[in-house]
Protein backbone atom coordinates (compact mmCIF):
# COMPACT_ATOMS: atom_id res chain seq x y z
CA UNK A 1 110.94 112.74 135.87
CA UNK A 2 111.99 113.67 131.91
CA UNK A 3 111.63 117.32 131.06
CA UNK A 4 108.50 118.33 129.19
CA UNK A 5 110.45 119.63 125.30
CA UNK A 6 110.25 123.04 124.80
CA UNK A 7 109.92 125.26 121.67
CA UNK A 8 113.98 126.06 122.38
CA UNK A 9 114.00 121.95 121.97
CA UNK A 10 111.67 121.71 119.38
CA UNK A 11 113.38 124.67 117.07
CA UNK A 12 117.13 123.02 117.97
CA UNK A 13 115.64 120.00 116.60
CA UNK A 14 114.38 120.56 113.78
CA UNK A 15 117.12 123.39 112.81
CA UNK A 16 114.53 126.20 112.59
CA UNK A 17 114.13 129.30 114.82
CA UNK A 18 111.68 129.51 117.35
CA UNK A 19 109.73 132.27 115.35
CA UNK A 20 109.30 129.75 112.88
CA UNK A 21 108.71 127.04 115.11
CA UNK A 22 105.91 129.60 116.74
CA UNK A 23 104.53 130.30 112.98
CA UNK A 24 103.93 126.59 112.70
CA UNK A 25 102.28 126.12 115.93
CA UNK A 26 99.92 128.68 115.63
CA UNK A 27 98.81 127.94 111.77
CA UNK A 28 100.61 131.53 110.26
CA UNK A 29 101.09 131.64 106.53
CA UNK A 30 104.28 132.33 104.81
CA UNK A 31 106.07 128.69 106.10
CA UNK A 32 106.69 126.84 103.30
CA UNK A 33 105.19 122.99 103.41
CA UNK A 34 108.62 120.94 104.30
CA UNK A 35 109.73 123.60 106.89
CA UNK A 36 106.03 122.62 108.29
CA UNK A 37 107.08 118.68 107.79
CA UNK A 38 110.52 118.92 109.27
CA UNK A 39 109.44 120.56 112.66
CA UNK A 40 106.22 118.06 112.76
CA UNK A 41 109.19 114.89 112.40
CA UNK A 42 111.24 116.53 115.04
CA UNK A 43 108.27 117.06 117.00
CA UNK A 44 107.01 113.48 116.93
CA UNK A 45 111.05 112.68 117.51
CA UNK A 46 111.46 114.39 120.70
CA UNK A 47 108.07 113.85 122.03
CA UNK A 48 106.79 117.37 121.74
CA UNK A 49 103.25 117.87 123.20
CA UNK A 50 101.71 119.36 119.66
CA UNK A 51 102.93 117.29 117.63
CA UNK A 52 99.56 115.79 116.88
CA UNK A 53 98.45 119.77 116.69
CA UNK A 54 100.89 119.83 113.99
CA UNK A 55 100.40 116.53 111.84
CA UNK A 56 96.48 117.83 111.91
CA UNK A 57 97.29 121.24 110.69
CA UNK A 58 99.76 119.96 107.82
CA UNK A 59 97.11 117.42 106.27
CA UNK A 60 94.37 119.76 106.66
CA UNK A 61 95.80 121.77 104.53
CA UNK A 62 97.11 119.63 101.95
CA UNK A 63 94.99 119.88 98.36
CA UNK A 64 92.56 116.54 97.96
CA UNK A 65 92.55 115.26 94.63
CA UNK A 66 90.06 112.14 94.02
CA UNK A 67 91.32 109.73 91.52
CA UNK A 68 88.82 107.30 90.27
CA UNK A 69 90.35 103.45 89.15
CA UNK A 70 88.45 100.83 87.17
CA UNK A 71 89.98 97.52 87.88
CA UNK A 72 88.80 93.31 86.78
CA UNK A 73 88.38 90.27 87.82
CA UNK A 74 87.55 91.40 91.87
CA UNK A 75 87.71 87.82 92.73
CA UNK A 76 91.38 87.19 91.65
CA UNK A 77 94.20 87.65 94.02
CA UNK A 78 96.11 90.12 91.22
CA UNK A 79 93.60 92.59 91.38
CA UNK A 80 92.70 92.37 95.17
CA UNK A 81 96.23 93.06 95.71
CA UNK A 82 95.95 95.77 93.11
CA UNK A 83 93.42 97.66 95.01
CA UNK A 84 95.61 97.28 98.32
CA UNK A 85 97.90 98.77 96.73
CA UNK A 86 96.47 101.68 95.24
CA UNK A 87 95.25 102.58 98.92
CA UNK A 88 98.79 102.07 100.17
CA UNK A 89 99.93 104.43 97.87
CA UNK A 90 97.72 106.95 97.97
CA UNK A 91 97.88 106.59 101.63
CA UNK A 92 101.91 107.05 101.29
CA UNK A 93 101.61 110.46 98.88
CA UNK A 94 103.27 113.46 100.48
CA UNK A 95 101.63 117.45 99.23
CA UNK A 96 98.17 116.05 98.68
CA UNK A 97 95.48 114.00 100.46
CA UNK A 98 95.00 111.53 97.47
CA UNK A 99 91.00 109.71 98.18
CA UNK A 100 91.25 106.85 95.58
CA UNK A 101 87.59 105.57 94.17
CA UNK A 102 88.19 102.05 93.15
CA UNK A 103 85.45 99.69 90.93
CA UNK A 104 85.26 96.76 89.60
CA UNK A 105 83.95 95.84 86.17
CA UNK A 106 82.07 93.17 86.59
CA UNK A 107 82.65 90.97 82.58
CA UNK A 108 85.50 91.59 79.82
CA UNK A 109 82.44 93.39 77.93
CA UNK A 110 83.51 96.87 76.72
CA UNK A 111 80.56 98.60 77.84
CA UNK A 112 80.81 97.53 81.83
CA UNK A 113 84.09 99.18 81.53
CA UNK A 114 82.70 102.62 79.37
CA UNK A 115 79.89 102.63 82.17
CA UNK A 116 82.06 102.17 84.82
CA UNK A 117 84.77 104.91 83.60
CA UNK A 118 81.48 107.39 82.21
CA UNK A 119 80.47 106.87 86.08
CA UNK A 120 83.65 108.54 87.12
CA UNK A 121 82.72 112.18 86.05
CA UNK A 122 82.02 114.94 88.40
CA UNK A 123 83.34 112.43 91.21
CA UNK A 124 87.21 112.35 90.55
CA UNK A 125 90.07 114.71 89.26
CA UNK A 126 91.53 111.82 86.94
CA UNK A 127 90.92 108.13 86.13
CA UNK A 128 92.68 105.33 85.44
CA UNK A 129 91.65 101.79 84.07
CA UNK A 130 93.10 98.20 83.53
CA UNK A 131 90.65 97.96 80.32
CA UNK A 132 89.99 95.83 77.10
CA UNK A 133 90.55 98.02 74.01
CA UNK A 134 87.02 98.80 72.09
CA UNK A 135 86.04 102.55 70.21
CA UNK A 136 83.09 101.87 72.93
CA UNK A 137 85.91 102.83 75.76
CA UNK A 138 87.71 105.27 73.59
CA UNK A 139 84.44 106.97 73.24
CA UNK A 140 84.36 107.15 77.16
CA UNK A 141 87.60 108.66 77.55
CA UNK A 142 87.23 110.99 74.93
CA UNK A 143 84.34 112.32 76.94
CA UNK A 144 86.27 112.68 79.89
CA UNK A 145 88.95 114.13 78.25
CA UNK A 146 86.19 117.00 77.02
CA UNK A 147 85.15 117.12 80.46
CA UNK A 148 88.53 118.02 81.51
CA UNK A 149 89.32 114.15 83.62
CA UNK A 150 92.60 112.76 81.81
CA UNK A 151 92.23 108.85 81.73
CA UNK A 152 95.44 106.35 81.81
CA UNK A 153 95.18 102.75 80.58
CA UNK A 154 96.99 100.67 83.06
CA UNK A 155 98.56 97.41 82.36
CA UNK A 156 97.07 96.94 78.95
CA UNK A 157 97.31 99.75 76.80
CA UNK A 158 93.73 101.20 75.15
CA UNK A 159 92.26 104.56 73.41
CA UNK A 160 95.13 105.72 71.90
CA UNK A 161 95.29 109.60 70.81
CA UNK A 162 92.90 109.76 74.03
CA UNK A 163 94.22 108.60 76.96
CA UNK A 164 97.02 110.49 78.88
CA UNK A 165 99.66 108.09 79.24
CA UNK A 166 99.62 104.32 79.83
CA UNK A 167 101.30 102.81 82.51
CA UNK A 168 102.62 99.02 82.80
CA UNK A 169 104.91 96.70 81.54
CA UNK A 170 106.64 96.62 78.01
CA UNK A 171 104.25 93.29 76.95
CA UNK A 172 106.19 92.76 73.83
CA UNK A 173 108.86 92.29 75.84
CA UNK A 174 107.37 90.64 78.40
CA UNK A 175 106.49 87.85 75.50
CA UNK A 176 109.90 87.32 74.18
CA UNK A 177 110.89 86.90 77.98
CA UNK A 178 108.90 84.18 78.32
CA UNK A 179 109.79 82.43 75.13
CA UNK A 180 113.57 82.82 76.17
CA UNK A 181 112.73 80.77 79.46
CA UNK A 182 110.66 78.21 77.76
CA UNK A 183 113.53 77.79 75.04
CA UNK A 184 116.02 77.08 78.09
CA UNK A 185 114.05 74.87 80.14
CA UNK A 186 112.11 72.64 76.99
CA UNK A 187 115.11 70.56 75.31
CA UNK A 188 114.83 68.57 72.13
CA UNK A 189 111.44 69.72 70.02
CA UNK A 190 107.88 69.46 70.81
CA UNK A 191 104.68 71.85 70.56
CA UNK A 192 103.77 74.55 72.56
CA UNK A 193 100.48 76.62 72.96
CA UNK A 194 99.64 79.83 73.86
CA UNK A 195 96.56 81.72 76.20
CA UNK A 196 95.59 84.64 75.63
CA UNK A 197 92.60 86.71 77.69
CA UNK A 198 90.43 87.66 74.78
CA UNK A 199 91.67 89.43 71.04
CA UNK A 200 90.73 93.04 72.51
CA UNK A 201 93.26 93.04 75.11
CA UNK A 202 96.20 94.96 72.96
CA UNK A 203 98.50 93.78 75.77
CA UNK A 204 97.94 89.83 75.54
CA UNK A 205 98.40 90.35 71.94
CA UNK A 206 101.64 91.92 72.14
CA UNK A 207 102.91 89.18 74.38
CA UNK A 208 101.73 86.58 72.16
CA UNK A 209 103.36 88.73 69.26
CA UNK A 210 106.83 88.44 71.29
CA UNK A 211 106.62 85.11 72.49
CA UNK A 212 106.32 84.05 68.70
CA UNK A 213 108.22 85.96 67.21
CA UNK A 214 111.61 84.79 69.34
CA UNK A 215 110.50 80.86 68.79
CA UNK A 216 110.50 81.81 65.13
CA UNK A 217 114.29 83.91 65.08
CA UNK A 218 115.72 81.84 67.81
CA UNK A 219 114.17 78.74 68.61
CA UNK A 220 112.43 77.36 65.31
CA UNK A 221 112.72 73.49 66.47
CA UNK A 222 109.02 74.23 68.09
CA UNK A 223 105.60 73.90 66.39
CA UNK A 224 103.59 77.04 67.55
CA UNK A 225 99.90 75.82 67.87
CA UNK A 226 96.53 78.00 66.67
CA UNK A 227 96.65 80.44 70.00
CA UNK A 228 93.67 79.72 72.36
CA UNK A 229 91.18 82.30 74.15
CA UNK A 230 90.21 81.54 77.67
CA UNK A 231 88.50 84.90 78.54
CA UNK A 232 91.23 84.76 81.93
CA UNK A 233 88.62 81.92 83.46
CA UNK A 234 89.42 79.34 85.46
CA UNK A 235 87.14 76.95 84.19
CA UNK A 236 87.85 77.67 80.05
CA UNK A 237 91.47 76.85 80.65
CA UNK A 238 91.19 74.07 82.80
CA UNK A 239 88.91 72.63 80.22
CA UNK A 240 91.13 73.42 77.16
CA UNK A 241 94.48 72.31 78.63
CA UNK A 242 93.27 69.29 79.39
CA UNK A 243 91.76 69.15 75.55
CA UNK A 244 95.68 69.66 74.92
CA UNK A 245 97.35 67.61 76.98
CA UNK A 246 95.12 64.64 75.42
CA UNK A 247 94.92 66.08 71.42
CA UNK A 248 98.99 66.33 71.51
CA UNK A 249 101.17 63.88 73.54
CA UNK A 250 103.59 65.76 72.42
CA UNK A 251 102.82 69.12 74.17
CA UNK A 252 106.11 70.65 75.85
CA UNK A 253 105.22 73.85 76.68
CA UNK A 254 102.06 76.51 77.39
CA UNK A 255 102.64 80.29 77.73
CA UNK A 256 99.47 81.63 79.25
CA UNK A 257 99.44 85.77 78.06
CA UNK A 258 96.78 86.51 80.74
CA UNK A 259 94.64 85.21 83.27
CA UNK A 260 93.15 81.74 84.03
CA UNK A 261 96.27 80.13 85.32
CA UNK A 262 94.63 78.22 88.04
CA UNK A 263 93.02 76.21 85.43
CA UNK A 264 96.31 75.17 83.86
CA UNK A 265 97.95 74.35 87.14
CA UNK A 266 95.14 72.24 88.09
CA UNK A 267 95.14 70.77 84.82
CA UNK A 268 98.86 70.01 84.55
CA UNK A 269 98.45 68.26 89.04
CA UNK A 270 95.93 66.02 86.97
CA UNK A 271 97.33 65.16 84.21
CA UNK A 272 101.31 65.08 84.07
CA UNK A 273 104.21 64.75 86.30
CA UNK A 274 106.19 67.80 87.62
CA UNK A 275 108.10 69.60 85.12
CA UNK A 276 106.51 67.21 82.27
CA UNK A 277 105.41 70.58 80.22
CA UNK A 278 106.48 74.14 81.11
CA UNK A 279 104.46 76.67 81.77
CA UNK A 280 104.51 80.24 82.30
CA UNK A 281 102.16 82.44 83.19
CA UNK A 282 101.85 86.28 84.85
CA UNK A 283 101.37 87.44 88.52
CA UNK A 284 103.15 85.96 91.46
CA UNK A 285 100.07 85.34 93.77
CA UNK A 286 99.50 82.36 96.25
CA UNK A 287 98.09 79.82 94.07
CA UNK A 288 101.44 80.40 91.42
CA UNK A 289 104.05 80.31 94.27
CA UNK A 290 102.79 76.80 94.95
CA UNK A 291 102.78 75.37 91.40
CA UNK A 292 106.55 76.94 90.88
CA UNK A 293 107.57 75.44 94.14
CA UNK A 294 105.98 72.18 92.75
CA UNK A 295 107.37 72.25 89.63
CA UNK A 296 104.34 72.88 87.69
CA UNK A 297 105.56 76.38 86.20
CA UNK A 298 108.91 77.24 85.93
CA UNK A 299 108.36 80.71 85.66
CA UNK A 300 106.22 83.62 86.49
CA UNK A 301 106.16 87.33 85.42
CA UNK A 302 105.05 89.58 87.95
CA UNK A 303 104.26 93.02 87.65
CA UNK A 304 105.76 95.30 90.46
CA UNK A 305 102.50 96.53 91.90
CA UNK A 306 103.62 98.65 94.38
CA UNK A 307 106.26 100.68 91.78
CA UNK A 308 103.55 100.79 89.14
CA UNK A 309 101.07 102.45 92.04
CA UNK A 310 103.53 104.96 92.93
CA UNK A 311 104.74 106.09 89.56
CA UNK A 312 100.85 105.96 88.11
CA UNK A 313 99.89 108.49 91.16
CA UNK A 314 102.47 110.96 90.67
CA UNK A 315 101.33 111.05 86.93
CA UNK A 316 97.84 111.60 87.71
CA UNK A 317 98.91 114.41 90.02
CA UNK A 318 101.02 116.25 87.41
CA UNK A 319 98.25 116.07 84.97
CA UNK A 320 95.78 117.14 87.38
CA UNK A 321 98.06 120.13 88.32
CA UNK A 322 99.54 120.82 84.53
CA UNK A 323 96.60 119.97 82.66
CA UNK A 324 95.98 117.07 79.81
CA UNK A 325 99.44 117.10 77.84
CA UNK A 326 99.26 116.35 73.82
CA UNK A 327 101.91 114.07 74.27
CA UNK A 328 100.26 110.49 75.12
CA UNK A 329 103.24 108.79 76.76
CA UNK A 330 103.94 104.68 77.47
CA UNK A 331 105.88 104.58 81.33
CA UNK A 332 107.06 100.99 81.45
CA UNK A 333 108.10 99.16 84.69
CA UNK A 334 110.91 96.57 84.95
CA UNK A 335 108.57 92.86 85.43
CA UNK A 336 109.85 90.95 88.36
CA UNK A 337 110.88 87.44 87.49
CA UNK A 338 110.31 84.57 89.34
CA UNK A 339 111.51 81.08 89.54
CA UNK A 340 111.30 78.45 92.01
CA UNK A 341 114.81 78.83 93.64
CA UNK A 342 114.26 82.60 93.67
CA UNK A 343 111.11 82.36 96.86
């Protein structure tokens, strides 16, 4: 029969003494948080009776911050996998018991999202928001910048001067990636159109800004087309790319800024062969992955979910702890770029 482990074991292990192994154990002050964390590992290690004694003591103790998030489009596999992510995270924090809130607005208007974000006070320590850009939601986080709740804007950047930092991709970039792909792949000239969500999110602008402005410097042998809203529906872009696809025989290329790309893709299976007109569009999810391994898009910009939910928690966690800064930051994350040899 194995031999129970002993404090002797359990201090050897975890390359403390037994006083402070005995400190631990019995919940004494004056042991500082990753002494506590390195004799719970070699506890669980070794199989040391407490060590379930121990991982209860060390989150017990751990400060709880609630963090309240405001996300879209519930339905859509981007922002399901958004809110799994934001649990996984918060689940994965180490010095704090983080108890993420998460909500979803239910339209693009500006006031679901001001509700939903005015809802948050006196329920979390900060919030953050993927959120159209309107003085209606700047309003909101001014008040919950009075009320001491820093707000960030999360993937599309809104309430400048007000929020605390936003957190996302670089979409200007983003845009002139895309238009560098679609300048590879489309050869000889042709038309190409552009989706974007609706004119108050500042991100889809941006990326519509970029993609234009490198077809303009670098690939002026394209005719840019009026840019189309599509309010990130299914149904809207279905119906307007196949409006394209029959208005311009000619159409090479569509660069969809935003949502809705399961109407294009369906569109595109109706109407053309594989690889007939290029498109690009954002978020790697499981209707995407099939159209790229069709041929049906040739690319897709993803944003790196689980990077963005670890960085955007440590920054709600300083500013909890340090307070609303004056300095209203941009943290950008590297977008993940897919293509169909890449899956």
């Amino acid at each position: 029969m194995a031999r129970r482990p002993t404090i002797d074991d359990l201090a050897a292990a975890a390359g403390v003494s037994t006083a402070t192994v005995d400190r631990v154990l019995n919940g004494r002050q004056n042991v500082r948080e990753k002494t506590v964390r390195r004799v719970h590992e070699a506890a669980r290690q070794i199989g040391f009776h407490a060590a379930g004694l121990i991982g209860r003591r060390l989150v017990s103790e751990l400060p709880v911050m609630r963090f309240g998030f405001v996300l879209s489009k519930e339905r859509q596999s981007f922002y399901r996998n958004f809110a799994a992510e934001i649990q996984a995270a918060a689940s994965a924090v180490n010095g704090a018991r983080i108890q993420p809130i998460v909500e979803f607005a239910t339209s693009q208007s500006p006031s679901d999202f001001a509700r939903l974000m005015r809802g948050m006070k006196g329920r979390v320590d900060a919030v953050a928001a993927a959120s159209v850009n309107h003085h209606e939601v700047t309003e909101a986080v001014a008040e919950l910048k009075r009320e001491g709740v820093p707000t960030f804007a999360l993937l599309n950047d809104f309430a400048q001067g007000e929020r605390e930092n936003y957190v996302g991709m670089n979409n200007l970039k983003v845009g002139r990636i895309a238009a560098s792909m679609m300048a590879m792949v489309v050869h000889g000239e042709g038309k190409l159109a552009v989706f974007v969500g609706g004119h108050r999110w500042h991100g889809h602008e941006l990326r519509e800004t970029g993609f234009r402005s490198h077809m303009r410097e670098l690939a002026p042998r394209f005719t840019m087309l009026d840019t189309l809203v599509n309010l990130e529906t299914r149904q809207l872009t279905y119906e307007a790319t196949l409006d394209l696809l029959a208005r311009h025989p000619d159409l090479r290329g569509i660069y969809l800024a935003g949502g809705g790309m399961e109407g294009a893709i369906a569109a595109l299976r109706e109407m053309r062969k594989p690889r007939a007109v290029a498109l690009i569009v954002n978020e790697l999810t499981p209707e995407s992955r099939s159209a790229l391994q069709d041929g049906y898009v040739v690319l897709v910009i993803s944003t790196p979910l689980p990077a963005l939910c670890r960085d955007l928690l440590g920054l709600m966690q300083e500013a909890v702890r340090s307070g609303s800064s004056d300095i209203h930051g941009q943290h950008f994350l590297q977008p993940e770029l897919f293509i169909a040899e890449s899956l």
